[in-house]
C-alpha atoms as a PDB file:
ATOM      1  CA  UNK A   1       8.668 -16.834 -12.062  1.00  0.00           C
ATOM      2  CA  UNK A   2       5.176 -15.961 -13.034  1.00  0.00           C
ATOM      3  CA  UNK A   3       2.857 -14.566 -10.702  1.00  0.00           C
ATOM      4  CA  UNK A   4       0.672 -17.622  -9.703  1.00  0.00           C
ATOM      5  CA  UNK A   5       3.887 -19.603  -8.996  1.00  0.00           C
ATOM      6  CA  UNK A   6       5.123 -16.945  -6.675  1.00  0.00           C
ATOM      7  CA  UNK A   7       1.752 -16.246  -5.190  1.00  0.00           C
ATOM      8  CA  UNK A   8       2.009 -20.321  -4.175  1.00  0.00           C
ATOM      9  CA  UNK A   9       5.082 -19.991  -3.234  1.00  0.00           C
ATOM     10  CA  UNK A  10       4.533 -17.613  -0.757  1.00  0.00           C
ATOM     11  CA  UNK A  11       1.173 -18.269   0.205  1.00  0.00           C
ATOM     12  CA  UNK A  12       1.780 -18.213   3.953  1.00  0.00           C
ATOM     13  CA  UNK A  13       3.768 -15.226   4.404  1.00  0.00           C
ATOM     14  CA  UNK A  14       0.830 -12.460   5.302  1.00  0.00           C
ATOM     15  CA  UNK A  15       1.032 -15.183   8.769  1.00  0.00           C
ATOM     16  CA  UNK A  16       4.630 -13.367   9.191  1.00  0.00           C
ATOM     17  CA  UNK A  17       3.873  -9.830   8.866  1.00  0.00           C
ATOM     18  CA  UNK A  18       5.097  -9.241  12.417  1.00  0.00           C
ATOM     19  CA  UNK A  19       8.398 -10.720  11.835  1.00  0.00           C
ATOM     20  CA  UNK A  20       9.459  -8.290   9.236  1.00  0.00           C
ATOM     21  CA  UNK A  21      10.475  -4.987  11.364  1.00  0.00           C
ATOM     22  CA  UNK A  22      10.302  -2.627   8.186  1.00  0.00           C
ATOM     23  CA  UNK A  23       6.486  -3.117   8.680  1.00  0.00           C
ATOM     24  CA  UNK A  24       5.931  -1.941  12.172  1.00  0.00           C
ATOM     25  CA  UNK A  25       3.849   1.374  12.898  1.00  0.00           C
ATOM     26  CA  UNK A  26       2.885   1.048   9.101  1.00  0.00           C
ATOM     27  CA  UNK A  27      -0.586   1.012   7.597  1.00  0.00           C
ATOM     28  CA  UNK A  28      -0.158  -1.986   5.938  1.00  0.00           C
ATOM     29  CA  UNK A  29      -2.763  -0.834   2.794  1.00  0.00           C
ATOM     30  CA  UNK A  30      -0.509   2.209   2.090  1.00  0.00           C
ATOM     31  CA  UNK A  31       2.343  -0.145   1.812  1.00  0.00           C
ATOM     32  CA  UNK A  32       0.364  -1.551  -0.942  1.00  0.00           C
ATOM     33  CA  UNK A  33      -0.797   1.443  -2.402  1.00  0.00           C
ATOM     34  CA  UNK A  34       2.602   3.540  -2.357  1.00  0.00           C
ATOM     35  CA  UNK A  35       4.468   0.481  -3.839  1.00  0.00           C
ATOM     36  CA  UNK A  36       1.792   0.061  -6.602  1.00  0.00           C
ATOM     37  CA  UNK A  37       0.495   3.206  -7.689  1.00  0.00           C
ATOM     38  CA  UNK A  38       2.960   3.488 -10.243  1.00  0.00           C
ATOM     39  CA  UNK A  39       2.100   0.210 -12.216  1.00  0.00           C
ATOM     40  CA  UNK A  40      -1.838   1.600 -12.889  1.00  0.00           C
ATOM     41  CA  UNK A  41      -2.977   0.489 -16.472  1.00  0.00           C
ATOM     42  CA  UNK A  42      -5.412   3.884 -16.463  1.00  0.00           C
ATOM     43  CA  UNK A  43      -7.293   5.961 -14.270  1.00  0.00           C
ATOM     44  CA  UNK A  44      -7.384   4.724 -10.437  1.00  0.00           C
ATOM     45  CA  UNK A  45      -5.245   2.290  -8.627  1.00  0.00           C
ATOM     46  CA  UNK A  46      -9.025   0.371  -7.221  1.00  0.00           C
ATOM     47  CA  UNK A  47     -10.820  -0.971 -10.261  1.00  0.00           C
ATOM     48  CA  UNK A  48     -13.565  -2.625  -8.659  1.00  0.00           C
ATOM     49  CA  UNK A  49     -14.910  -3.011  -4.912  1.00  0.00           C
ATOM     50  CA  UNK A  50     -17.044  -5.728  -3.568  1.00  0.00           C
ATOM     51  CA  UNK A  51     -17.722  -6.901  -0.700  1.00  0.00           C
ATOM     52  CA  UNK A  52     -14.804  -7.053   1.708  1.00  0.00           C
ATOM     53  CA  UNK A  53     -12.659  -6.974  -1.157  1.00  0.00           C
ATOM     54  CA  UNK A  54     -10.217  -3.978  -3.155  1.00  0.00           C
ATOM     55  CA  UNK A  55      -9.790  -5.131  -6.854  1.00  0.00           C
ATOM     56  CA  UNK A  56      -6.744  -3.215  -7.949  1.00  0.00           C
ATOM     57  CA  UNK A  57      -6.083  -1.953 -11.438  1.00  0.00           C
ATOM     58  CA  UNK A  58      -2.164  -2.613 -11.919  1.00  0.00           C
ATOM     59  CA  UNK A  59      -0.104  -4.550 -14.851  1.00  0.00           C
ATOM     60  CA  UNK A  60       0.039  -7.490 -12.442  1.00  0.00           C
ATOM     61  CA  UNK A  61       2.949  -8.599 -15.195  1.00  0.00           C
ATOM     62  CA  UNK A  62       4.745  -5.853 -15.051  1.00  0.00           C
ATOM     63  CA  UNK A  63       5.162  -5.736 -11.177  1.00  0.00           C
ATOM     64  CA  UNK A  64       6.114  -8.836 -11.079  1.00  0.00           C
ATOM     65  CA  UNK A  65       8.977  -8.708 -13.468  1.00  0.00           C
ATOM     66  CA  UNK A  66       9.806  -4.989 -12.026  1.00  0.00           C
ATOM     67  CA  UNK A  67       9.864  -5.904  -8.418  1.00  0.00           C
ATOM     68  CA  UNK A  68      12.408  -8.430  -6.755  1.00  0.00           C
ATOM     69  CA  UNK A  69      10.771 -11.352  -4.923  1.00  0.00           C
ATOM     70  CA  UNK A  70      11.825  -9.697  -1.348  1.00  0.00           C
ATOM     71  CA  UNK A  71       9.503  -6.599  -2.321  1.00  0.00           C
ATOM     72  CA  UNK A  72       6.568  -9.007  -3.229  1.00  0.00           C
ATOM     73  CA  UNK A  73       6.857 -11.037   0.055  1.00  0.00           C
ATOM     74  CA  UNK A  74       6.163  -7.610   1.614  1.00  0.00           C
ATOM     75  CA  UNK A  75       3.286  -6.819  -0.263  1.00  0.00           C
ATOM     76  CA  UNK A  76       2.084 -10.567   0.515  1.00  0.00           C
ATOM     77  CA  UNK A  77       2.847  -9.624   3.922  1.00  0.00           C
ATOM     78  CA  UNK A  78       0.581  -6.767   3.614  1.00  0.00           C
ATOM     79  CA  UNK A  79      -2.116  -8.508   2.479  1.00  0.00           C
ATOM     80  CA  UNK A  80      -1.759  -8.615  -1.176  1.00  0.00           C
ATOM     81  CA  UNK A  81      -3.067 -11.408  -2.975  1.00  0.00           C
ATOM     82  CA  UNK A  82      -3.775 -13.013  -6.309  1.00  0.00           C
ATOM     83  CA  UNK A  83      -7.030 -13.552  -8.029  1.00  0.00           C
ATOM     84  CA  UNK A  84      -7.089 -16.425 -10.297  1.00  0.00           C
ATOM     85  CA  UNK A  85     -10.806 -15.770 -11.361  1.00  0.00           C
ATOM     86  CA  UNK A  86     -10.427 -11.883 -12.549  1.00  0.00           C
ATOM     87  CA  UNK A  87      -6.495 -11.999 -12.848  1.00  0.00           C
ATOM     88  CA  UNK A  88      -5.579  -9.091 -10.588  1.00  0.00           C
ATOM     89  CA  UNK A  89      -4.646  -7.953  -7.134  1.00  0.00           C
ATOM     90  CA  UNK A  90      -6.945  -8.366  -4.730  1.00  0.00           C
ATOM     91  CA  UNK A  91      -7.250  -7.126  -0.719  1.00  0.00           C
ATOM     92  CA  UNK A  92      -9.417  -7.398   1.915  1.00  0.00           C
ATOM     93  CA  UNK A  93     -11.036  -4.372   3.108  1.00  0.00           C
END
């Protein structure tokens, strides 16, 4: 599955972040972060900031492929998204 298709798929799942108990007590951004920070292309894990918005600088291919579906419904969970327009993750600040 490539990453738009499971971003559509799973487009409503950061509404369910309170039904997955591994997430409780958690700062949901260092969820992110922790699971991430080992996919960076080269230098930091943010690439870009705007407003409201973290542009993150990860093979979005590569995590994809590396991490099962369950993991990315977490991340969604967390607040991870998809950016069609610059083709990377993207959260809200």
């Amino acid at each position: 599955m490539n990453v738009k298709e499971l971003f559509d798929k799973h487009e409503n799942e950061f509404l369910n972040y309170r039904a997955d108990p591994s997430l409780e007590d958690k700062v949901h951004d260092f969820v992110v972060f922790e699971s991430l920070v080992k996919f960076v292309k080269r230098g930091s894990l943010v690439s870009n900031l705007a407003y409201e918005e973290i542009y993150l600088n990860v093979d979005v291919a590569e995590v994809v492929n590396t991490l099962s579906e369950d993991d990315m419904v977490k991340l969604i969970r967390c607040g991870l998204r998809y950016s069609d327009e610059h083709e990377c993750f993207v959260m809200f600040t």
